[in-house]
Each structure stands twice: as C-alpha cells, then as structure tokens.
C-alpha atoms as a PDB file:
ATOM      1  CA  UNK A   1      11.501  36.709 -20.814  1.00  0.00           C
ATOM      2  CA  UNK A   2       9.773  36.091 -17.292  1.00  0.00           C
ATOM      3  CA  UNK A   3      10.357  32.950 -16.765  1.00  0.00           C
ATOM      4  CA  UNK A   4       6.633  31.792 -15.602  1.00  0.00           C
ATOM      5  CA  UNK A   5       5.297  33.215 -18.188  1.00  0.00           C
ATOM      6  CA  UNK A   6       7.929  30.739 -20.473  1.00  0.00           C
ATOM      7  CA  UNK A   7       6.759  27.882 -18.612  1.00  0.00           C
ATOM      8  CA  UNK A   8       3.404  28.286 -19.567  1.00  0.00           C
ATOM      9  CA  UNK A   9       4.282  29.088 -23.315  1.00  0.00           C
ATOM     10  CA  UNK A  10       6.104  26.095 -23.394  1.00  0.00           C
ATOM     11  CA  UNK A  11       2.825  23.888 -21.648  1.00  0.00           C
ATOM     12  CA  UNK A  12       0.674  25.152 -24.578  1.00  0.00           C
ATOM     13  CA  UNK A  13       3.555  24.319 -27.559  1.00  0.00           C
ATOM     14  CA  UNK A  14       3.439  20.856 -25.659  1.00  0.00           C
ATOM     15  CA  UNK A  15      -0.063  20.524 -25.516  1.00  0.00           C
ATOM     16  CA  UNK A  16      -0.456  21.664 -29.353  1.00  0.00           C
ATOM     17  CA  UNK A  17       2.267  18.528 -30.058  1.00  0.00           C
ATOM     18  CA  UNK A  18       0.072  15.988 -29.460  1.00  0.00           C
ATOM     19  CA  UNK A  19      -0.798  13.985 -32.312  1.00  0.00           C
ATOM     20  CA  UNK A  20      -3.879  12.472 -30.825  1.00  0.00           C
ATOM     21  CA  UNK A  21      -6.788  13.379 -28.546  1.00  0.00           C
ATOM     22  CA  UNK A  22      -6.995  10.085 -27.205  1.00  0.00           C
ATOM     23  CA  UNK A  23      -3.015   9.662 -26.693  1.00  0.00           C
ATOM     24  CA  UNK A  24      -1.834   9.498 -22.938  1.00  0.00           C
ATOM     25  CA  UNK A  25      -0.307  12.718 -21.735  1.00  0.00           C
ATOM     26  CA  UNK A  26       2.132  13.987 -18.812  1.00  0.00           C
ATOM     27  CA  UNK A  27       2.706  17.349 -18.391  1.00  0.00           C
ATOM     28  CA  UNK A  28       5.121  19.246 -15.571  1.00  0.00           C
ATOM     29  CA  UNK A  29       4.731  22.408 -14.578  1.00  0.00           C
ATOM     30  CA  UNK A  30       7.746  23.757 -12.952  1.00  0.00           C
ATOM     31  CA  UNK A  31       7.058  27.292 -12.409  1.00  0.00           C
ATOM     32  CA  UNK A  32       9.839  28.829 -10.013  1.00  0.00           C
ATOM     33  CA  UNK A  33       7.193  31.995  -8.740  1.00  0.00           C
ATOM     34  CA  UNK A  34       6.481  32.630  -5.988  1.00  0.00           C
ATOM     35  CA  UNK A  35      10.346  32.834  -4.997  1.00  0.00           C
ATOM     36  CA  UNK A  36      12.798  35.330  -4.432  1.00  0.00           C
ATOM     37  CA  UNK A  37      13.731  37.719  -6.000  1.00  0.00           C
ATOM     38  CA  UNK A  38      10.980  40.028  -6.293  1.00  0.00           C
ATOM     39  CA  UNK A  39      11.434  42.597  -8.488  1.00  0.00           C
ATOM     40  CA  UNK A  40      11.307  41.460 -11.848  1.00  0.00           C
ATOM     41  CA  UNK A  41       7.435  40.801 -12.550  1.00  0.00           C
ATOM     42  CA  UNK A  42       6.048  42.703 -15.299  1.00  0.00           C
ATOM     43  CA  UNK A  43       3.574  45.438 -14.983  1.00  0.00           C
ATOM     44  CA  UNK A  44       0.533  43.070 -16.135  1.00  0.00           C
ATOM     45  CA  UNK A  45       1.203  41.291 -12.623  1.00  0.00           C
ATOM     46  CA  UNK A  46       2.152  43.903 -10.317  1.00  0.00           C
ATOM     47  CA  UNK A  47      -0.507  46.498 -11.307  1.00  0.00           C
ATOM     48  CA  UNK A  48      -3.551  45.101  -9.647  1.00  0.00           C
ATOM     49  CA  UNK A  49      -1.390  45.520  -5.935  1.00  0.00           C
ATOM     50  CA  UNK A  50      -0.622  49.442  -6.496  1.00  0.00           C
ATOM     51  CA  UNK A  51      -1.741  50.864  -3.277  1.00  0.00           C
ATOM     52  CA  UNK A  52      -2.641  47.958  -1.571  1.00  0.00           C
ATOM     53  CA  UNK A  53      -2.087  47.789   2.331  1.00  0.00           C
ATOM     54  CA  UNK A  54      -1.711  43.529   1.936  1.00  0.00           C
ATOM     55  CA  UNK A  55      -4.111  43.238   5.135  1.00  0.00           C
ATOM     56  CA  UNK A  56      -3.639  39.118   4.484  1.00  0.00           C
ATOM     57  CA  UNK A  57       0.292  39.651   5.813  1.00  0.00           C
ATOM     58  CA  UNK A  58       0.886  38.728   9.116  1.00  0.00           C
ATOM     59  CA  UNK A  59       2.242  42.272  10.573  1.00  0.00           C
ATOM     60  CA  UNK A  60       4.104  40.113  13.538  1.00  0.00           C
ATOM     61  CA  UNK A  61       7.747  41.080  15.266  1.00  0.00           C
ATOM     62  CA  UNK A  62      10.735  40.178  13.352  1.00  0.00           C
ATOM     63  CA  UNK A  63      11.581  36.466  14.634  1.00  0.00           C
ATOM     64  CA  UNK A  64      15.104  36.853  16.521  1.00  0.00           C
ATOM     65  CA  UNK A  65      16.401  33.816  14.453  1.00  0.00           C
ATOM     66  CA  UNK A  66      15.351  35.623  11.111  1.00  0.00           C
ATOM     67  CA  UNK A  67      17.704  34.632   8.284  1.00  0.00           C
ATOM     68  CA  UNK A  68      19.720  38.305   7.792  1.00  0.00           C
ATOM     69  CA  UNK A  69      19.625  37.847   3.825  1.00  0.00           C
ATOM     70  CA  UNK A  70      16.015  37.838   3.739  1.00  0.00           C
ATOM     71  CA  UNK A  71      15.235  40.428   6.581  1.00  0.00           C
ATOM     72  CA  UNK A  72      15.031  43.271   4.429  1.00  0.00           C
ATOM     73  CA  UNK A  73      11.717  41.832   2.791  1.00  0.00           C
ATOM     74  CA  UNK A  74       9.804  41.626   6.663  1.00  0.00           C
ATOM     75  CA  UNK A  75       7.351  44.185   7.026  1.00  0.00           C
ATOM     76  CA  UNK A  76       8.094  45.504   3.167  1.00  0.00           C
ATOM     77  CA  UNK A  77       5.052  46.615   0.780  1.00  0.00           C
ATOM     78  CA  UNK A  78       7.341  45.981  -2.139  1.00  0.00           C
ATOM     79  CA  UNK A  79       8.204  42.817  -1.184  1.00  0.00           C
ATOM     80  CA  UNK A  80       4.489  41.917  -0.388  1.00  0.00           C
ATOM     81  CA  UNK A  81       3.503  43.069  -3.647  1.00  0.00           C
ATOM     82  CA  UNK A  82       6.239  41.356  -5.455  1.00  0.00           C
ATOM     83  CA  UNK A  83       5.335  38.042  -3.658  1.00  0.00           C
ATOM     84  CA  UNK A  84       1.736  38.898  -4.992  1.00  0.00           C
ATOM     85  CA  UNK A  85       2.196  39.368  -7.953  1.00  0.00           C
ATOM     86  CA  UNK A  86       4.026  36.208  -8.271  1.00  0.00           C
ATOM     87  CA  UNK A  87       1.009  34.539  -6.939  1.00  0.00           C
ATOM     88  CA  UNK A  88      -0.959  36.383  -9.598  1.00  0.00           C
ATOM     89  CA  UNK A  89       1.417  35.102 -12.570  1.00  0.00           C
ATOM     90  CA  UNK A  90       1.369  31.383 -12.218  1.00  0.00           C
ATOM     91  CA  UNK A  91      -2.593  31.283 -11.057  1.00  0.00           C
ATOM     92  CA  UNK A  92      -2.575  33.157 -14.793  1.00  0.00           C
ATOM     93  CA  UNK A  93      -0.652  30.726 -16.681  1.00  0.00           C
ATOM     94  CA  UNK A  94      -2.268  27.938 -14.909  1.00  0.00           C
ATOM     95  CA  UNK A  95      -5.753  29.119 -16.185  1.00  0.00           C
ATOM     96  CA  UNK A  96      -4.274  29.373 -19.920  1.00  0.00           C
ATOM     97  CA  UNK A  97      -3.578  25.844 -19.430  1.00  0.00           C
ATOM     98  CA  UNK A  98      -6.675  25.164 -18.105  1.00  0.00           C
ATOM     99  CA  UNK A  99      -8.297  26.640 -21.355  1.00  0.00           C
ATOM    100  CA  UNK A 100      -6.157  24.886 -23.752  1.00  0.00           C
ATOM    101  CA  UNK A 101      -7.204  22.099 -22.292  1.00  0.00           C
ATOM    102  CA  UNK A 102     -10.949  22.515 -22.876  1.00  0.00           C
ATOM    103  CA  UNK A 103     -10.125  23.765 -26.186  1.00  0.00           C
ATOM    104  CA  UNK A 104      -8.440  20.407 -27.207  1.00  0.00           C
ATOM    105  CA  UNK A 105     -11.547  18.247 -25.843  1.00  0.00           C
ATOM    106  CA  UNK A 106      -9.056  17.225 -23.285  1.00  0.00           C
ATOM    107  CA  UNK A 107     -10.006  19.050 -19.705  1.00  0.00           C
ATOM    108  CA  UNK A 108     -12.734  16.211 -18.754  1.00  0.00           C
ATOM    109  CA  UNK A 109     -10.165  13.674 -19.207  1.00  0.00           C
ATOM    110  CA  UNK A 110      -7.390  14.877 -17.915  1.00  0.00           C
ATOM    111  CA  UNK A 111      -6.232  14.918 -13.612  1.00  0.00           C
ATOM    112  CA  UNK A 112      -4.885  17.867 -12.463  1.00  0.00           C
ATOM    113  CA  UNK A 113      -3.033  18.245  -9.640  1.00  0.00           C
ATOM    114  CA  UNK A 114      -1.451  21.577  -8.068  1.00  0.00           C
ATOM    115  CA  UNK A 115       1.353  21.593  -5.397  1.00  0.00           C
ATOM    116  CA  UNK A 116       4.560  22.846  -4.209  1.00  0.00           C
ATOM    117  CA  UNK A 117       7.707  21.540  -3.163  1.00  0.00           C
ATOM    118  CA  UNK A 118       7.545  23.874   0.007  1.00  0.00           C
ATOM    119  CA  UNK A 119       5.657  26.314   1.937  1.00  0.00           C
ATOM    120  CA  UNK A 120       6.536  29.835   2.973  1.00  0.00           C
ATOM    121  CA  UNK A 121       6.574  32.134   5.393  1.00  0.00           C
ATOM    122  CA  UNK A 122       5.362  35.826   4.706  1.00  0.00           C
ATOM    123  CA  UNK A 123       5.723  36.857   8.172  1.00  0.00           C
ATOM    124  CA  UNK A 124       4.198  34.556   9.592  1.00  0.00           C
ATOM    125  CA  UNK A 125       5.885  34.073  13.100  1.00  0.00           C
ATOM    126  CA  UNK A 126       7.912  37.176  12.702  1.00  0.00           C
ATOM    127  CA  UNK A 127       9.815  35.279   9.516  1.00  0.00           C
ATOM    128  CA  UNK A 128      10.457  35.793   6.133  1.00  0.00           C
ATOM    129  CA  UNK A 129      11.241  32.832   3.921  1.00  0.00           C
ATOM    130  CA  UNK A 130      11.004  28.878   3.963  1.00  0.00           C
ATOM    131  CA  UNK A 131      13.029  26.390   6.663  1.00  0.00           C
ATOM    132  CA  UNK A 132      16.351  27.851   5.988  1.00  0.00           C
ATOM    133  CA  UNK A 133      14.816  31.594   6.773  1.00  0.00           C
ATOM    134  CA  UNK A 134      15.898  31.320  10.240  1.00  0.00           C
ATOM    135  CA  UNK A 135      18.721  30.115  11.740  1.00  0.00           C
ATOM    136  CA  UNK A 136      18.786  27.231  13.168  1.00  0.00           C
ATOM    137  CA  UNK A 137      16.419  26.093  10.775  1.00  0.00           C
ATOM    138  CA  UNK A 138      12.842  25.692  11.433  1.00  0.00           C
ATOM    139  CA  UNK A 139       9.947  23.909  10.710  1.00  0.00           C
ATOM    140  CA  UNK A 140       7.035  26.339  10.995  1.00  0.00           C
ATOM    141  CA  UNK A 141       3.596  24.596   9.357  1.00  0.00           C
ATOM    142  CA  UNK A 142       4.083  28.008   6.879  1.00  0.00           C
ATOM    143  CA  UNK A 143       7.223  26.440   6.090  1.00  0.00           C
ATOM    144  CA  UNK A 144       6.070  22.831   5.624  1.00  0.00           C
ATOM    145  CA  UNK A 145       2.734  22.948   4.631  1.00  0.00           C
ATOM    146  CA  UNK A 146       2.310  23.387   0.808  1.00  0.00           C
ATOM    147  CA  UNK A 147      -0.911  23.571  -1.239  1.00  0.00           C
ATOM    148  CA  UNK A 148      -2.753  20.614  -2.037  1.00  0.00           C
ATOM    149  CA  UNK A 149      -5.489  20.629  -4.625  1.00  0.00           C
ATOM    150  CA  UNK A 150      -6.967  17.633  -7.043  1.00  0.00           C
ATOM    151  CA  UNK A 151      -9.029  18.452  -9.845  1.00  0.00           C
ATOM    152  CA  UNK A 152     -10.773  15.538 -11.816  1.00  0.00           C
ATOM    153  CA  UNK A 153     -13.967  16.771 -13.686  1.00  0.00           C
ATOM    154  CA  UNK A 154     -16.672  14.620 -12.934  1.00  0.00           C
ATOM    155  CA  UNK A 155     -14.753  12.118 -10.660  1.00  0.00           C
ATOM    156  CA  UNK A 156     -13.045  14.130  -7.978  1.00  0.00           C
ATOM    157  CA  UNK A 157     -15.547  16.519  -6.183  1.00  0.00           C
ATOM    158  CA  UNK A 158     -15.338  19.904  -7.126  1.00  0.00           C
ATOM    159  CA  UNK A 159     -15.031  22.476  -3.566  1.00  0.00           C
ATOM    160  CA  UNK A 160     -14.873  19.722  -1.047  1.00  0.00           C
ATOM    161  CA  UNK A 161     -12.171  20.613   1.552  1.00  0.00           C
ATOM    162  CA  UNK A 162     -10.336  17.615   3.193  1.00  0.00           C
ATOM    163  CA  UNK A 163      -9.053  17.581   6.681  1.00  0.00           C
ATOM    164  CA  UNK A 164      -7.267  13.873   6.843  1.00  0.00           C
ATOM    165  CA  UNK A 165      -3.639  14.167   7.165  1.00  0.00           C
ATOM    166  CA  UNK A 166      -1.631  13.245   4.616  1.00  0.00           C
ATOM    167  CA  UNK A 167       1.964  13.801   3.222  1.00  0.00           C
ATOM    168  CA  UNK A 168       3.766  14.645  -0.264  1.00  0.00           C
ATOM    169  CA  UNK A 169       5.873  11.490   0.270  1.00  0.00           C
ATOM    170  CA  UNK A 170       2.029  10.255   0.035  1.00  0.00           C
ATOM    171  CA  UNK A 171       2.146  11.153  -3.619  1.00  0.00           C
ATOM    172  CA  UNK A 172       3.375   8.625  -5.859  1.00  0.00           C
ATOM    173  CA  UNK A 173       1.268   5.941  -4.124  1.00  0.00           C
ATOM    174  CA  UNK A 174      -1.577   8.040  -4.634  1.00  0.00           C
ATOM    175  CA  UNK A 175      -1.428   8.657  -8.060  1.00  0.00           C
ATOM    176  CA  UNK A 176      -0.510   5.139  -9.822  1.00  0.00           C
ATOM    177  CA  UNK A 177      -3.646   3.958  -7.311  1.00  0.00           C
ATOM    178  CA  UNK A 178      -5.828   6.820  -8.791  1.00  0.00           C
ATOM    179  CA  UNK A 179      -5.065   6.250 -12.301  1.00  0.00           C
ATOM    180  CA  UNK A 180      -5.020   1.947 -12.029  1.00  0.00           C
ATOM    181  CA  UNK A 181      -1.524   1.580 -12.230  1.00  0.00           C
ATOM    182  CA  UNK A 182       0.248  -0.840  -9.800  1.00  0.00           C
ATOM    183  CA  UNK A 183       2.781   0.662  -7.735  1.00  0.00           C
ATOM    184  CA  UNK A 184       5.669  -2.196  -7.581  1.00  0.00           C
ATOM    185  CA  UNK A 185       7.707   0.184  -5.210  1.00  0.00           C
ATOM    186  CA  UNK A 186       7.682   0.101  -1.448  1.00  0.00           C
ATOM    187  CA  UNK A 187       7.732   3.660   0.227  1.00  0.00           C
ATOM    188  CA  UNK A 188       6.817   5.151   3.490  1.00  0.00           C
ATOM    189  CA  UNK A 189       3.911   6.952   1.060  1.00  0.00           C
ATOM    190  CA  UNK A 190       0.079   5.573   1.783  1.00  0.00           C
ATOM    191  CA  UNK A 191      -2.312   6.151  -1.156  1.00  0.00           C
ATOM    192  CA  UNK A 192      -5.279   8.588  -0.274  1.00  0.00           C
ATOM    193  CA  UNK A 193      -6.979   7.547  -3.714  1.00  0.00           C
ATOM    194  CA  UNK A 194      -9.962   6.726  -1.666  1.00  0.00           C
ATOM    195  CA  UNK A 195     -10.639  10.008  -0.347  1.00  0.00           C
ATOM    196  CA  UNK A 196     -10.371  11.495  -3.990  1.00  0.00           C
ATOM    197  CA  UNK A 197     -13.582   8.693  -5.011  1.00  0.00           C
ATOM    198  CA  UNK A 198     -15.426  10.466  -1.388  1.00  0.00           C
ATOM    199  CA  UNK A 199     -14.791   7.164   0.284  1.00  0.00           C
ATOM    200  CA  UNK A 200     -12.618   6.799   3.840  1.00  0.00           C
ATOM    201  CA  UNK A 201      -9.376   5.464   3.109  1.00  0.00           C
ATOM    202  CA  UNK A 202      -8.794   1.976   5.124  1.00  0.00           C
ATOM    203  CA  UNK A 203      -5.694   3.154   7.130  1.00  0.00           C
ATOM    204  CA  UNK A 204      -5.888   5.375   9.881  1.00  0.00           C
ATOM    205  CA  UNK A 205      -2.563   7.929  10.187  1.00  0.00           C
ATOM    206  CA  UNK A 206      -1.952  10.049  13.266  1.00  0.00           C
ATOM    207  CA  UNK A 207       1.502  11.221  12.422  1.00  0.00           C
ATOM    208  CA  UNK A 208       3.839  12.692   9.894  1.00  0.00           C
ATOM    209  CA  UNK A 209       7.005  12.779   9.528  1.00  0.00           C
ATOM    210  CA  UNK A 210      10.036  15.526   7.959  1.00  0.00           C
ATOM    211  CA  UNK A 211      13.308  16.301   7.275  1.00  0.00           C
ATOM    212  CA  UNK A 212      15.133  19.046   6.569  1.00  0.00           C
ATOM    213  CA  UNK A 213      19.179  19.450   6.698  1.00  0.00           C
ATOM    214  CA  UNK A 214      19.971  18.239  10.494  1.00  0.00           C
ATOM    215  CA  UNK A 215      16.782  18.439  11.380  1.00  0.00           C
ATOM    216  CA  UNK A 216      13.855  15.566  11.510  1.00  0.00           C
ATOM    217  CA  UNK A 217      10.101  16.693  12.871  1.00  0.00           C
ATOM    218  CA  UNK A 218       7.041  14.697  13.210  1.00  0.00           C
ATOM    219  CA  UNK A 219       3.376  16.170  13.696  1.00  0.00           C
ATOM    220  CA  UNK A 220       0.241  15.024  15.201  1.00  0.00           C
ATOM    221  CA  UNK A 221      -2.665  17.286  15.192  1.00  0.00           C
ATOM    222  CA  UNK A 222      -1.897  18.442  18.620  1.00  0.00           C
ATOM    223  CA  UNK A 223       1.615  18.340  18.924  1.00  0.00           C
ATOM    224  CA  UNK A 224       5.094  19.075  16.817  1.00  0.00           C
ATOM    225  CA  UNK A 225       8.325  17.287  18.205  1.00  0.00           C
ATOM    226  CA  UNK A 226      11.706  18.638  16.517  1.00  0.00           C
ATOM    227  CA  UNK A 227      15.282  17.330  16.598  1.00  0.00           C
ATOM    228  CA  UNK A 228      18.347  18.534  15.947  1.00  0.00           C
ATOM    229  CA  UNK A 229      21.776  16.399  15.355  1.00  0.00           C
ATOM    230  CA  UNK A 230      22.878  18.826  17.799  1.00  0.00           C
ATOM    231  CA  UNK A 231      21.034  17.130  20.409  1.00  0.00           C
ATOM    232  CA  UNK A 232      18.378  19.975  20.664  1.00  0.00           C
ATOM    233  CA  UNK A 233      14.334  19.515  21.164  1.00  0.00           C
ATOM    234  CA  UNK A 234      11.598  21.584  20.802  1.00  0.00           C
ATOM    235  CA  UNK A 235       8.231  20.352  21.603  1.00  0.00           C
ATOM    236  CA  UNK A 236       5.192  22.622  20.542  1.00  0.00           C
ATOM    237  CA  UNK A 237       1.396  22.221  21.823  1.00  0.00           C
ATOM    238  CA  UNK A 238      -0.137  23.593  18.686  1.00  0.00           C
ATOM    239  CA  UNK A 239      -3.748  23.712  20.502  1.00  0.00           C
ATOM    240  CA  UNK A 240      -2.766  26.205  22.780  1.00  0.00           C
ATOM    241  CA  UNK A 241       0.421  27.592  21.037  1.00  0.00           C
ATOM    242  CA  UNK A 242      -0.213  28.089  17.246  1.00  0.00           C
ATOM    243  CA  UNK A 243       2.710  30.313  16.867  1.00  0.00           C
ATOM    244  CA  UNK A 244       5.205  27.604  18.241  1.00  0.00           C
ATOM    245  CA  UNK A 245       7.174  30.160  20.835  1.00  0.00           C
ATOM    246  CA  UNK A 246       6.694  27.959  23.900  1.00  0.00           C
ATOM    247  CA  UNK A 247       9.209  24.831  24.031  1.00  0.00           C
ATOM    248  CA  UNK A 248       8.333  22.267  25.966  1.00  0.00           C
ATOM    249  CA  UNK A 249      10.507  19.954  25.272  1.00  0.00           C
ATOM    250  CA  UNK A 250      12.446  19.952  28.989  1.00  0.00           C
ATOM    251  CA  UNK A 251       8.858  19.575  30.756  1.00  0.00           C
ATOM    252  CA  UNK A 252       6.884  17.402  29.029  1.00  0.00           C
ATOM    253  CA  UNK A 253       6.538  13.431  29.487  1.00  0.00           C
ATOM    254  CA  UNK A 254       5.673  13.770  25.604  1.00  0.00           C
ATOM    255  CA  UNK A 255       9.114  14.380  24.514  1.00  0.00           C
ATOM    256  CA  UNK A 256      10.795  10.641  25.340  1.00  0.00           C
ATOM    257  CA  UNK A 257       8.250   8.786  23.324  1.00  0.00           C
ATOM    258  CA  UNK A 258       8.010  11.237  20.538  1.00  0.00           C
ATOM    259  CA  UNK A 259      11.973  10.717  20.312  1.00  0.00           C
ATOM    260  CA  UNK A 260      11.554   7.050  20.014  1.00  0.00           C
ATOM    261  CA  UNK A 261       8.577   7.384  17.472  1.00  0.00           C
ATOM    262  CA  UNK A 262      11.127   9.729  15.205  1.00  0.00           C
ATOM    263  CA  UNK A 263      13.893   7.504  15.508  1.00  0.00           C
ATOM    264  CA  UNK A 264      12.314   4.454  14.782  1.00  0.00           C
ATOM    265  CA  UNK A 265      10.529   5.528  11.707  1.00  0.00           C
ATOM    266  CA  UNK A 266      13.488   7.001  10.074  1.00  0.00           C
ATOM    267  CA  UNK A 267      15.194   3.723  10.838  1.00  0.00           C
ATOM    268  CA  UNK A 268      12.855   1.943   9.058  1.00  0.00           C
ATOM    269  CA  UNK A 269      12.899   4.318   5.672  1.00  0.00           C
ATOM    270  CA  UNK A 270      17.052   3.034   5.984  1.00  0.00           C
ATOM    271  CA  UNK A 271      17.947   6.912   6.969  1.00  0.00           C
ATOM    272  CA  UNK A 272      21.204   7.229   9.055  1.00  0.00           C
ATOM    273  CA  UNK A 273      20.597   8.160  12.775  1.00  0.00           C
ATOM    274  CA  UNK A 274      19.975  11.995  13.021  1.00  0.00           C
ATOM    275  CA  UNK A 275      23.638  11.858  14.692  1.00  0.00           C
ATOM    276  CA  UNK A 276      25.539  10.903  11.840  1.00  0.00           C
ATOM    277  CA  UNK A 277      23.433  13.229   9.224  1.00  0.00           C
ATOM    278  CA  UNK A 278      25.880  15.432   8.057  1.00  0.00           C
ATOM    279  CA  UNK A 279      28.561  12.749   7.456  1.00  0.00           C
ATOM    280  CA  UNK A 280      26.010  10.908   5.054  1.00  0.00           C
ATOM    281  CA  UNK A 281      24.939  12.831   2.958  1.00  0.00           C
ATOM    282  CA  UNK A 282      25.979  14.991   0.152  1.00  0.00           C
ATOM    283  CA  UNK A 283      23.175  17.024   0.493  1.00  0.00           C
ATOM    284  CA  UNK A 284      24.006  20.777   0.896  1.00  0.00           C
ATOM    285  CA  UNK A 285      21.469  23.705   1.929  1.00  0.00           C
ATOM    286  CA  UNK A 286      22.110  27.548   2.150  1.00  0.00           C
ATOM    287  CA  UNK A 287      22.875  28.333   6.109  1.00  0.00           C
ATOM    288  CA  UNK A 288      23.136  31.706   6.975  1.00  0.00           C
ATOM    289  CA  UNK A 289      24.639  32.900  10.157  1.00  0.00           C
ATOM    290  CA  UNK A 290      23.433  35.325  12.005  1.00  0.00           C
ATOM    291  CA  UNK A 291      25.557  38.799  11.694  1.00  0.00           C
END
C-alpha cells in the first residue's frame, strides 16, 4: 500500500481504540511524503496536476554544487508533479484525521500541531533537495525552514500569522508550557506558549542557531553566518541577497563576532568544537561527490 495513505489508516484504528472520550491522547503522525522517490503516488493524487505548468516552481539555473543523484528532478514536470501530489496526499489524510476527530467529540479538545523535520528545496536557488542536495552541504532557509502551524480550537487563534523567530529545538519547552506540564529538563529550547495565548513572550531572541553534518549556521533576520570544520565561511546579507550567492565572509567586520557567537553557544549546549566534529560523533549523512 502507499505508505501515507497507511499512516493515516493506522491514525483512525488508533483513534477508534480509545476507550474514553475524556482519556488523554498522543498521537504521531509520521508521514514520509513529500520525499523522494516520486513515482509511486496513486492516480487519486497525481490526477489533479495533469497538465499543469507548476508556475509556484522556482524555474532558476541549476546550482553548480547540485547533488548529481538528485539533478535529474531540476527543471522536471514529473518530478514537480510527483512532489505535488505528495503534498496533496498527506494534506488528505491529515483532513481524515481532522474529521475523525470531530466525529469522536474530540477536535475542540484536542492541540494540533503540524511540522517537519526539514525543509526543501524545489529549485529554489538552482537546487533540488534538502542540506545534503548540494555538495558541500548547505543551509538554504528552503532547506532549514520547515512549516510551522498550531491549531487549538477556541484557544489558539485561528489565521493569525506570526513573525517572531523561533526554533524546533523550541518545541518541547513549548508544549509541556502550553499544556501545564513542568518541563524538569534544561535545553537551549525557549517556550513560545505565550504567543500561542496572543500575548508577547518575555524573552527577546535575535538569533538561531543549526547544525548539520560539519556544518554549524546561525541566523539573524539580516544576516546568515556558516562554518565549516574545514575552516570555510560564508556570510550572507539576506536584505539585499535573498538567494545567498554573494559571500561575504572575507570582507565583512561581521564575520569575527558571528564566529565567536557560534562557538560559544555550541559550547554551552556541551557540543564538541566544530573542529573535532567528525571524530565525535557517530552520526552519518549521505555525501555525494560531485561526478
């Protein structure tokens, strides 16, 4: 079977389990679309796309650091479509969800929460895929970014757009504030639980902060300072460079303080100097070289 479509059988066979209305619930939603491959969706998904020019695609020059395994999906209809489609299946099995929900007495009282574990790019700055679809790596805000949306009927405003920066590491604080529970853990995560009530939250944040492989970032709203454990720095003015093709890094008097800012705060989550990443961890990501 296609596997979203599983995921969302299996929500509703959960959902149908519980033995009462008023019982606590937790409910994961791991649905795998939109990723790679894309040529397995059924018809019901891929039908509404037949003929469609995607117009919402960024039609932009394959990125010279494009990852060669997924360069045969830049500029493709079929891939676009597939992607769509995609798209189209999980905002479908979401909705039966949603529905069950209501149909159970349950949707009023129950947070929802929709994410993703990364963003993508659908080329956007001539690139197809997530960090790892270039080489070196990179940490386009199509890469980072990921979709952030609370519903809470009643209690979190329905339509209201939020600008304030915040982070996924942000999360867990977030939610045991939201729901009353007290967080015994100390993270680098703030809770934004305010800003779900429409109140200002009492810290102020003008930074965050990623990792990915041998590669740490941080953002402002202006400005996006990368490092490598090569040694390498890239240094982006997003106000005037949105696309991120004009390092700075050598010229600017922003780069030396942004360093120290990076360094320090991965010091103090007990991270291992960028230097010594790939000698401490166990982690392993797909690299692709380029042919």
């Amino acid at each position: 079977g296609f596997k979203t479509d599983l995921v969302g059988d299996a929500a509703l066979e959960f959902l149908d389990t519980r033995t009462s209305q008023s019982s606590p619930f937790a409910l994961y939603l791991p649905f795998y679309a939109p990723h790679t491959p894309y040529n397995y969706q059924p018809d019901q998904y891929r039908a509404p796309y037949e003929g469609s020019d995607f117009p919402c695609f960024p039609r932009r020059p394959r990125n010279p650091r494009q990852n060669p395994g997924l360069a045969a999906h830049h500029g493709n209809p079929e891939s676009m479509r597939g992607f769509s489609a995609l798209v189209t299946a999980a905002d479908t099995q979401l909705g039966r969800v949603i529905e069950k929900l209501r149909k159970i007495g349950a949707y009023e009282d129950t947070v929802i929460v929709f994410t993703s574990d990364q963003g993508w790019s659908a080329g956007h700055h001539g690139v197809w895929g997530k960090g790892n679809g270039t080489w070196p790596f990179n940490m386009y805000d199509t890469a980072i970014g990921v979709p952030l949306i609370w519903a809470h009927p009643g209690r979190i405003a329905a339509g209201r757009v939020e600008s304030t920066m915040v982070s996924s590491y942000d999360f867990l604080a977030t939610l045991l504030d939201y729901l009353g529970i007290a967080n015994p853990h100390q993270t680098a995560g703030l809770s934004y639980a305010d800003l779900l009530r429409g109140r200002r939250p009492s810290w102020q944040r003008d930074t965050l902060f990623f990792e990915y492989s041998g590669l740490r970032g941080l953002r402002t709203e202006r400005w996006k300072y990368l490092e490598r454990d090569t040694g390498e720095q890239e240094l982006y003015d997003l106000r005037e460079d949105a696309h991120e093709e004009h390092n700075l890094a050598s010229k600017s008097t922003q780069t030396a303080p942004f360093s120290r800012t990076l360094t320090h705060w991965f010091a103090q989550q007990g991270a291992p100097p960028l230097k010594d990443w790939r000698s401490t961890t166990t982690q392993t990501l797909t690299s692709y070289a380029l042919p």
